[in-house]
N, C-alpha and C. Protein backbone atom coordinates (compact mmCIF):
# COMPACT_ATOMS: atom_id res chain seq x y z
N UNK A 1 183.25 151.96 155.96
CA UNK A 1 182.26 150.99 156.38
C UNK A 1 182.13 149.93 155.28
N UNK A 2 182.26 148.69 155.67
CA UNK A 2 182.37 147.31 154.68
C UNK A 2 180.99 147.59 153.58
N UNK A 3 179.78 147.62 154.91
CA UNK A 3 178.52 147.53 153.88
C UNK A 3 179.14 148.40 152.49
N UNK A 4 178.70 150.08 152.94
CA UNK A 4 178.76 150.79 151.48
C UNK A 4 179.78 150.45 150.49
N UNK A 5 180.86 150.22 151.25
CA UNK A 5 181.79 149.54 149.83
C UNK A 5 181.70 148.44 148.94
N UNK A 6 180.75 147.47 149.76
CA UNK A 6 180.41 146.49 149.00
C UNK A 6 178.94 146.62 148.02
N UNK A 7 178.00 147.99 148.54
CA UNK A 7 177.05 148.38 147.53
C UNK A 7 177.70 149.31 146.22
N UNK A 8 178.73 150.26 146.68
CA UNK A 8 179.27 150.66 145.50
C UNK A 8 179.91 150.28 144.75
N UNK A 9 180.62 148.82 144.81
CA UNK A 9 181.39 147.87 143.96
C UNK A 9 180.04 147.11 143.16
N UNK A 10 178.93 146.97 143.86
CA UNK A 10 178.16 146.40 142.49
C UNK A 10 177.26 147.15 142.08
N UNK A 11 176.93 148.41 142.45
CA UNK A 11 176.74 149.67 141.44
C UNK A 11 177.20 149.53 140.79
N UNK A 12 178.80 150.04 140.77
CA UNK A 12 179.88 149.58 139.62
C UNK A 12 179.45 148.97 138.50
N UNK A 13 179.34 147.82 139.10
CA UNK A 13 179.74 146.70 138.38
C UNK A 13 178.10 146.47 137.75
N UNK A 14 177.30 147.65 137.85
CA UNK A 14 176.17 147.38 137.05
C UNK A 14 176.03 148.73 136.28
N UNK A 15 176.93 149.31 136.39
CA UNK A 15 176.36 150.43 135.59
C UNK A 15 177.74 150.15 134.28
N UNK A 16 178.67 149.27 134.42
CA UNK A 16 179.47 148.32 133.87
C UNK A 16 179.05 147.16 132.61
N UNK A 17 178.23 147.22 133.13
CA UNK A 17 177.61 145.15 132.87
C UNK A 17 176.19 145.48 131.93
N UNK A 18 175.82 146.85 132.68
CA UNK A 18 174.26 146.60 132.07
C UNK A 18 173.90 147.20 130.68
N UNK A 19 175.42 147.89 129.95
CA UNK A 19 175.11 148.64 128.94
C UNK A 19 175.58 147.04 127.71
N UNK A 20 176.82 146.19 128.27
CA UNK A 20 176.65 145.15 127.30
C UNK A 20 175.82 144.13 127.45
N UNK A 21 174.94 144.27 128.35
CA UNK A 21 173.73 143.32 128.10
C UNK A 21 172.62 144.14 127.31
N UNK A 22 172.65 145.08 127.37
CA UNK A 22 171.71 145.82 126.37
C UNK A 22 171.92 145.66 124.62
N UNK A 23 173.25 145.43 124.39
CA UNK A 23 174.11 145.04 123.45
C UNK A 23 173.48 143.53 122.72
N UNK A 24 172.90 143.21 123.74
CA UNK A 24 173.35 141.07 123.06
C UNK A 24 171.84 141.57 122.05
N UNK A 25 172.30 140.21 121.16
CA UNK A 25 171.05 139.98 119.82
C UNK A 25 170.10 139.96 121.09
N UNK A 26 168.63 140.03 120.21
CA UNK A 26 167.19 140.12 120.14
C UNK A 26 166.90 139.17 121.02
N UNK A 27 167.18 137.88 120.54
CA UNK A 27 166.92 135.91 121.07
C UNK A 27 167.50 136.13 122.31
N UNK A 28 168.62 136.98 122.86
CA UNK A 28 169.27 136.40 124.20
C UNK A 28 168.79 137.93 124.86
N UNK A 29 168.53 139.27 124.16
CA UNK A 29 168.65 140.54 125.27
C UNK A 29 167.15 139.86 125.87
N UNK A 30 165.76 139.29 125.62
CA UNK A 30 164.95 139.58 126.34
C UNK A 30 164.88 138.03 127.21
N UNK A 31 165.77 137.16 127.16
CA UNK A 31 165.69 136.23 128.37
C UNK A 31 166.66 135.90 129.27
N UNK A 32 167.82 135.59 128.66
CA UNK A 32 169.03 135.55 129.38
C UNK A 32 169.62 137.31 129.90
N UNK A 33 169.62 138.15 129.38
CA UNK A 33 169.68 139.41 129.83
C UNK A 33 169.08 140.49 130.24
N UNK A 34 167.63 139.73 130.32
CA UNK A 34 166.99 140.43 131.15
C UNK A 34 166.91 139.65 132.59
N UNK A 35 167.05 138.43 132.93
CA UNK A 35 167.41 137.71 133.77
C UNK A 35 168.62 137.77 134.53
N UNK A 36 169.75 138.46 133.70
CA UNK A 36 170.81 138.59 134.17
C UNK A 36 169.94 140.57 134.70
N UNK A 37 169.81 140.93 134.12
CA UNK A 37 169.44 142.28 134.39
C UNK A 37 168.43 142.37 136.05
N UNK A 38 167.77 141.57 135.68
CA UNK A 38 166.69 141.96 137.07
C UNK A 38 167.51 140.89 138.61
N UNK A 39 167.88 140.58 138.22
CA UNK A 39 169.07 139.44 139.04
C UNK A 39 170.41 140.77 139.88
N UNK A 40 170.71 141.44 138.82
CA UNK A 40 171.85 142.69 139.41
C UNK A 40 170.79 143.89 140.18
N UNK A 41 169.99 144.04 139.64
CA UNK A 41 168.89 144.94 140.80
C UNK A 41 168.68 144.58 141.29
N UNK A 42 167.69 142.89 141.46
CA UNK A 42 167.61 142.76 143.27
C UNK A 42 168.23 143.08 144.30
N UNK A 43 170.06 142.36 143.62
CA UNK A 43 170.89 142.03 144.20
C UNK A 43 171.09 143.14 145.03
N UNK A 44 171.09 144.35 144.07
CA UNK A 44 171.68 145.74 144.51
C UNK A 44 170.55 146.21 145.70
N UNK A 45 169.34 145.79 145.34
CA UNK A 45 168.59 146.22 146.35
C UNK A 45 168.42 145.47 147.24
N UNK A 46 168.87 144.35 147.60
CA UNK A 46 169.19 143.26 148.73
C UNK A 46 169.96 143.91 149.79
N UNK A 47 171.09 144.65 149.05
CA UNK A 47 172.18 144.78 149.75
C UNK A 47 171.82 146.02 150.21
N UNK A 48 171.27 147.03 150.07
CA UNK A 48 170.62 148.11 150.50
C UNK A 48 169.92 148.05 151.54
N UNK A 49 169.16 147.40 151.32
CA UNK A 49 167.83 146.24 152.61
C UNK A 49 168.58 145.81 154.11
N UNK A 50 170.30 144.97 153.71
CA UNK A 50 170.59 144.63 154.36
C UNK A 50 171.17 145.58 155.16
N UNK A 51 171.73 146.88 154.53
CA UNK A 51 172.28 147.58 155.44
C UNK A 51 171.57 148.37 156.18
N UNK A 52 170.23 148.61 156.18
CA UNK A 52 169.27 149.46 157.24
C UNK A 52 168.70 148.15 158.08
N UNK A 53 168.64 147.07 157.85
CA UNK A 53 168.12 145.96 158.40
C UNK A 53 168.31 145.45 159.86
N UNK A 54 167.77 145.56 160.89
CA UNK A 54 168.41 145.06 161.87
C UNK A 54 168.69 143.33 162.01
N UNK A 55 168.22 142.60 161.42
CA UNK A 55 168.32 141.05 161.07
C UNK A 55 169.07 140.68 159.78
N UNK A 56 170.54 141.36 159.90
CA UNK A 56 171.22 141.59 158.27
C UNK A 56 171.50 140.01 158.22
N UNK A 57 171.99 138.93 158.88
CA UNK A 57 172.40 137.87 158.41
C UNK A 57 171.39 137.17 157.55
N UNK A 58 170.57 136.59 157.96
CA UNK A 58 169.02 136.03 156.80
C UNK A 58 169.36 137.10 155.26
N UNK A 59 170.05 138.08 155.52
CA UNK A 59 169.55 138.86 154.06
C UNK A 59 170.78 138.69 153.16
N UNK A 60 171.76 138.83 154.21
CA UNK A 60 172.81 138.47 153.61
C UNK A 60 173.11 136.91 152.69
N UNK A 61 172.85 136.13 154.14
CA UNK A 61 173.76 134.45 153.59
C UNK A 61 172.30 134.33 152.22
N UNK A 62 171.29 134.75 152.19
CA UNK A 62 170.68 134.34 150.88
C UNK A 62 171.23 135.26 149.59
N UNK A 63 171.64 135.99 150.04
CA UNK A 63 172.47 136.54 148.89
C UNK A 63 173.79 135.78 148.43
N UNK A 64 174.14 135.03 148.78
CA UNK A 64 175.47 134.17 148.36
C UNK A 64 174.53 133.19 147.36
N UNK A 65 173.68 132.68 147.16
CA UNK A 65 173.18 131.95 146.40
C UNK A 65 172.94 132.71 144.97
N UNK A 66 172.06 133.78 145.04
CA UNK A 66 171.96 134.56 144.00
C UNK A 66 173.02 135.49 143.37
N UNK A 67 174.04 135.72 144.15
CA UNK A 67 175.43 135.99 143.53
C UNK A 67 176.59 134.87 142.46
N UNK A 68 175.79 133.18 142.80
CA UNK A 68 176.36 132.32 142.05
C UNK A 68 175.26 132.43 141.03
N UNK A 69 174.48 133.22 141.05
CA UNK A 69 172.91 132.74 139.92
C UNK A 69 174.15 133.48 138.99
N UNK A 70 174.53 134.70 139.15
CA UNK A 70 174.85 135.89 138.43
C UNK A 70 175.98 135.51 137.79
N UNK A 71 177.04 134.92 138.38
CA UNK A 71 178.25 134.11 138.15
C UNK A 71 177.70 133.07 136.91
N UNK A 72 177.09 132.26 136.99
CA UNK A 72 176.70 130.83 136.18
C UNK A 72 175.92 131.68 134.62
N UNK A 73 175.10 132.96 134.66
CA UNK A 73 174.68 133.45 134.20
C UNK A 73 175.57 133.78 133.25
N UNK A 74 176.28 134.92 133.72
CA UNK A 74 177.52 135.29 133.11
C UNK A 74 178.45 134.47 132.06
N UNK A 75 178.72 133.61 132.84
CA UNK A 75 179.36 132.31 131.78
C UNK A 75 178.35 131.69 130.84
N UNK A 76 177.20 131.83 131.16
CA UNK A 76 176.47 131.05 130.01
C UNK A 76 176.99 132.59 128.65
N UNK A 77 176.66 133.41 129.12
CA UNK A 77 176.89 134.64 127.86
C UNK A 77 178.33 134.37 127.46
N UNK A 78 179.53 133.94 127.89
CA UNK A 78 180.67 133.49 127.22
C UNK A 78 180.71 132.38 126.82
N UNK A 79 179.59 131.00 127.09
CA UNK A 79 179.70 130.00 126.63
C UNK A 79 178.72 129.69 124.90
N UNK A 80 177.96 131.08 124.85
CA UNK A 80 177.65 131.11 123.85
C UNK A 80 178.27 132.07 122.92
N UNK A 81 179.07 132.57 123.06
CA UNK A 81 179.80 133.38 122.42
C UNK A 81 179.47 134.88 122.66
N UNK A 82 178.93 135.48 123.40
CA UNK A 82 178.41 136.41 123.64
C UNK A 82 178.84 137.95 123.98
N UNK A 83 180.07 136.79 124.90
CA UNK A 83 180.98 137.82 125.82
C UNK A 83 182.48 137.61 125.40
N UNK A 84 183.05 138.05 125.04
CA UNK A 84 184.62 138.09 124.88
C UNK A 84 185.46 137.43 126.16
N UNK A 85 186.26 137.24 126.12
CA UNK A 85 186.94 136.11 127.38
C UNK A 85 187.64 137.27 128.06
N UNK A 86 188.08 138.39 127.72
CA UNK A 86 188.66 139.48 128.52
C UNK A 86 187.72 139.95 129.47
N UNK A 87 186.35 140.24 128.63
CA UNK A 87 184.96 141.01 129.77
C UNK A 87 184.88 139.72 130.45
N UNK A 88 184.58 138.73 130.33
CA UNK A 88 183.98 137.92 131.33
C UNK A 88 185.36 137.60 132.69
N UNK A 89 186.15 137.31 132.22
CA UNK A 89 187.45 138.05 133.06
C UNK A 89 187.58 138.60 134.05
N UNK A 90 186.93 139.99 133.04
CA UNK A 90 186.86 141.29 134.26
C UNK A 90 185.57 141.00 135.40
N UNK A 91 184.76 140.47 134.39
CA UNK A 91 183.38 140.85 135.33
C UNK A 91 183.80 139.62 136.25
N UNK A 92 184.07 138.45 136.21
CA UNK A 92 184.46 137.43 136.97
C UNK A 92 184.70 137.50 138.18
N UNK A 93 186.38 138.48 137.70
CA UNK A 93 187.25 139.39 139.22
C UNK A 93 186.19 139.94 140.17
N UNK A 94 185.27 140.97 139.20
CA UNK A 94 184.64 141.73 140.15
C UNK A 94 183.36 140.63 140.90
N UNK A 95 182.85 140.15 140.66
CA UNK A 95 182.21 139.19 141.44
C UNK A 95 182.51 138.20 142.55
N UNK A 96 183.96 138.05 142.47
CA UNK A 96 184.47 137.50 143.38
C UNK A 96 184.87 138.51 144.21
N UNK A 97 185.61 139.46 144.23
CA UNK A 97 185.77 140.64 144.85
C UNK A 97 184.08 140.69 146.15
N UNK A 98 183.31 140.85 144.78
CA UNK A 98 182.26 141.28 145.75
C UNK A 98 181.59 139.82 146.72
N UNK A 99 181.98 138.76 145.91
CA UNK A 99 181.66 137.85 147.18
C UNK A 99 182.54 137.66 148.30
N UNK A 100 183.57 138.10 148.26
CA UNK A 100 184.46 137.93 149.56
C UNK A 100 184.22 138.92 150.26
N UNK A 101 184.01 139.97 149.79
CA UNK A 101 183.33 140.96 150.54
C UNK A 101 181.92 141.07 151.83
N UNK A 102 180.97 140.03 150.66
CA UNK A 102 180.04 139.53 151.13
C UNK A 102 179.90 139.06 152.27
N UNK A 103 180.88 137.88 152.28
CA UNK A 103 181.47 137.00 153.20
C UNK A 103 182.40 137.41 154.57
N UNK A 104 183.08 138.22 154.00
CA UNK A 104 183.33 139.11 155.39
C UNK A 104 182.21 139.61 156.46
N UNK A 105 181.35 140.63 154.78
CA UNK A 105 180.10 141.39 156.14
C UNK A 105 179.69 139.96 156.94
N UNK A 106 178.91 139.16 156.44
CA UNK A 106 178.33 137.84 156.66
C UNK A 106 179.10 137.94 158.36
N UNK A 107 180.51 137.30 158.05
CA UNK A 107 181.03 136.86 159.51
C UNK A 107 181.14 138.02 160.52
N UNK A 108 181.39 139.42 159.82
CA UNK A 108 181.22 140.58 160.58
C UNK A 108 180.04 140.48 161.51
N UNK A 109 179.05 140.19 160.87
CA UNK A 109 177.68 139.87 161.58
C UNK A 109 177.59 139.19 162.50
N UNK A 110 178.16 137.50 162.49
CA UNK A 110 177.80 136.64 162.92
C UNK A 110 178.64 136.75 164.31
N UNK A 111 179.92 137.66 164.47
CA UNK A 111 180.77 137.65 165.35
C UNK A 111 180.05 138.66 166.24
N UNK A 112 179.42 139.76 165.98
CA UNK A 112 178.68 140.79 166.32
C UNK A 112 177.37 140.49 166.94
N UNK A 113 176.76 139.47 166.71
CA UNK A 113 175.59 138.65 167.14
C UNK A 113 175.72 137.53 168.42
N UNK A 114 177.23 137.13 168.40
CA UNK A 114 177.35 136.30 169.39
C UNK A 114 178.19 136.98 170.45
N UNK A 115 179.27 138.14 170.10
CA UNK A 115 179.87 139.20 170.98
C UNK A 115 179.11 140.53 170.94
N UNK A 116 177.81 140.69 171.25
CA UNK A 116 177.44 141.98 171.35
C UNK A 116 178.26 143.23 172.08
């Protein structure tokens, strides 16, 4: 099933992500990484929401916005030196991964809504 695979890829990718944001200096762990931090839980709990949801599209397509929050986020931590160019890399892949994913459920939906 698309949904759970796309909640356990950003489990993943937070039980991944959230031990080197715990990592960054003092000045960046309590604004930029805790921002990046409460940003990957919504997310995760968005996507949870959406899959018991009977109105999954609204929950979904607003999740494509806050998946670029996470993206732009991310790069700010490599644009300050934060993140090594290999992790941001990785985490990159996996974000795109999970937005195409996204984007599938998304049209999964939308095809499902107009072909009941």
């Amino acid at each position: 099933m698309k949904e759970l695979e796309i909640i356990q890829k950003f489990y993943d990718l937070i039980k991944w992500y959230i031990p080197i944001l715990n990592r960054l200096p003092q000045s960046y762990k309590f604004t930029l990484g805790e921002r990046i931090t409460t940003g990957l839980y919504d997310f995760l709990e968005a996507l949870v929401t959406a899959q018991y949801s009977q109105e999954k599209i609204n929950l979904l397509e607003g999740l494509n916005g806050k998946l670029n929050i996470i993206r732009y986020q991310t790069r700010l931590l490599l644009d300050f030196g934060l993140m090594s160019i290999k992790r941001h890399e990785y985490i990159s892949k996996l974000l795109e991964e999970i937005g195409s994913d996204l984007g599938g459920w998304i049209k999964h939906q939308k095809r499902n809504r107009v072909n009941p």
